[in-house]
Protein backbone atom coordinates (compact mmCIF):
# COMPACT_ATOMS: atom_id res chain seq x y z
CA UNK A 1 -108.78 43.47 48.97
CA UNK A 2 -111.99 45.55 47.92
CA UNK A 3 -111.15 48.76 49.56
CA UNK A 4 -108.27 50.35 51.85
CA UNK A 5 -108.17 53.60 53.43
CA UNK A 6 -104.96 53.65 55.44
CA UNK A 7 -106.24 56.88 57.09
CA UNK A 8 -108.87 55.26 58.60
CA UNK A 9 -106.77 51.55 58.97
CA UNK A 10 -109.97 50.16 57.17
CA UNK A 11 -109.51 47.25 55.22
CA UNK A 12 -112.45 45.53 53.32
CA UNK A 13 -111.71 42.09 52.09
CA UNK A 14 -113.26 39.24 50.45
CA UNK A 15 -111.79 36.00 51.76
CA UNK A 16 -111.71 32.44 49.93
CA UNK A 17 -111.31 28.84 52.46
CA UNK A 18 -110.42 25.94 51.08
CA UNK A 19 -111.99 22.85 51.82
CA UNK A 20 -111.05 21.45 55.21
CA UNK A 21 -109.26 24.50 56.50
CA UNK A 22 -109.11 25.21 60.15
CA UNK A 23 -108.09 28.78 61.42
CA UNK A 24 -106.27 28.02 64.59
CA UNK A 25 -107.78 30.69 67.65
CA UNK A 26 -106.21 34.12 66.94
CA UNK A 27 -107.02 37.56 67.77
CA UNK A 28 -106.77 41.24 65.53
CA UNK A 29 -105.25 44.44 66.29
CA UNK A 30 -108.28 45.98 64.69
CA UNK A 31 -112.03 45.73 65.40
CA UNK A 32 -113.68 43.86 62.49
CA UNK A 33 -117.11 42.66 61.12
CA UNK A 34 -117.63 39.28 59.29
CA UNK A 35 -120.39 38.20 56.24
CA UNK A 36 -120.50 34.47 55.48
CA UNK A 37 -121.46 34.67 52.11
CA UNK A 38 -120.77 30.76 51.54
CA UNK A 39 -119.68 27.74 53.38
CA UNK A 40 -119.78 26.95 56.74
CA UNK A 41 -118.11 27.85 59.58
CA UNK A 42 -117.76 26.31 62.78
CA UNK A 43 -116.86 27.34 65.87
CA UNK A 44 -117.93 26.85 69.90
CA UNK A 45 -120.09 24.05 69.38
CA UNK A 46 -122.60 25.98 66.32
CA UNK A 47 -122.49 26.11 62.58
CA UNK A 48 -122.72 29.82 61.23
CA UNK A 49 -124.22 29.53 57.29
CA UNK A 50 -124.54 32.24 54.76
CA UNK A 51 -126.41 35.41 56.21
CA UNK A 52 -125.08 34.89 59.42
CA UNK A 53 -122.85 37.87 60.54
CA UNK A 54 -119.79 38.19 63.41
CA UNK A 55 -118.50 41.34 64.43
CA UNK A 56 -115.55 41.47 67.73
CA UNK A 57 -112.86 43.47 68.78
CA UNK A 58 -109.57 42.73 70.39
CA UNK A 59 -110.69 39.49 71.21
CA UNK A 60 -109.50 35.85 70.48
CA UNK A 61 -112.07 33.65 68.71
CA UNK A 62 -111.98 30.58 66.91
CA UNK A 63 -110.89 27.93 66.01
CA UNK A 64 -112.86 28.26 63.16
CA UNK A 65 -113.18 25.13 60.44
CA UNK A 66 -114.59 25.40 57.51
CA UNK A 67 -115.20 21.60 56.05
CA UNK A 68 -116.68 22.96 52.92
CA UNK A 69 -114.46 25.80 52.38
CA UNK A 70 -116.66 29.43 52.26
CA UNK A 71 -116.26 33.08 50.85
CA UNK A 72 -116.80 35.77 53.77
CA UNK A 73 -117.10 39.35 53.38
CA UNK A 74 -114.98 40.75 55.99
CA UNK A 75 -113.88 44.53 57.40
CA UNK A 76 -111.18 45.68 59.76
CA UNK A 77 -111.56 48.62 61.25
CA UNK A 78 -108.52 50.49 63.37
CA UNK A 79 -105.82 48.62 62.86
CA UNK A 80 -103.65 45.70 60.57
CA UNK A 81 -105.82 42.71 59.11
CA UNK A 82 -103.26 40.57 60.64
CA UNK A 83 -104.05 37.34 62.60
CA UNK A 84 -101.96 36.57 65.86
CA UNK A 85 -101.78 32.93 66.78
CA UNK A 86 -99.64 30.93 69.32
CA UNK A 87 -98.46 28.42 66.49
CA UNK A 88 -98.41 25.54 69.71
């Protein structure tokens, strides 16, 4: 974690993936932006690379697999970092 403000529910983040993860689909409480700042990710047929930038809200996305693991820069806004998954 870079920076909280729990007035706000803003959480900024730095996140490390290994090798070969896979984030199953899942959705936030909280509206949040993403940075890929290495790695790949993809996701719904594309490959998102270092520059490229996500933002969503209260939506589910992913799955998201990262085959070379990455570092993403990412911010949550209004609510709990948390991810929500159905683990089936």
């Amino acid at each position: 974690i870079i920076h909280e403000n729990e007035a706000e529910g803003r959480t900024d983040m730095l996140v490390k993936y290994p090798a070969g993860y896979v984030e199953p689909e899942h959705v936030h409480e909280s509206a949040h932006a993403c940075l890929i700042l290495g790695g790949r990710i993809l996701t719904d047929g594309r490959e998102l690379t270092p520059g490229d930038y996500i933002y969503g809200q209260q939506m589910p996305h992913g799955p998201w697999e990262f085959p070379d693991g990455g570092m993403n820069f990412v911010s949550f806004v209004g609510g709990s970092p948390t991810h929500e998954w159905d683990d089936e």
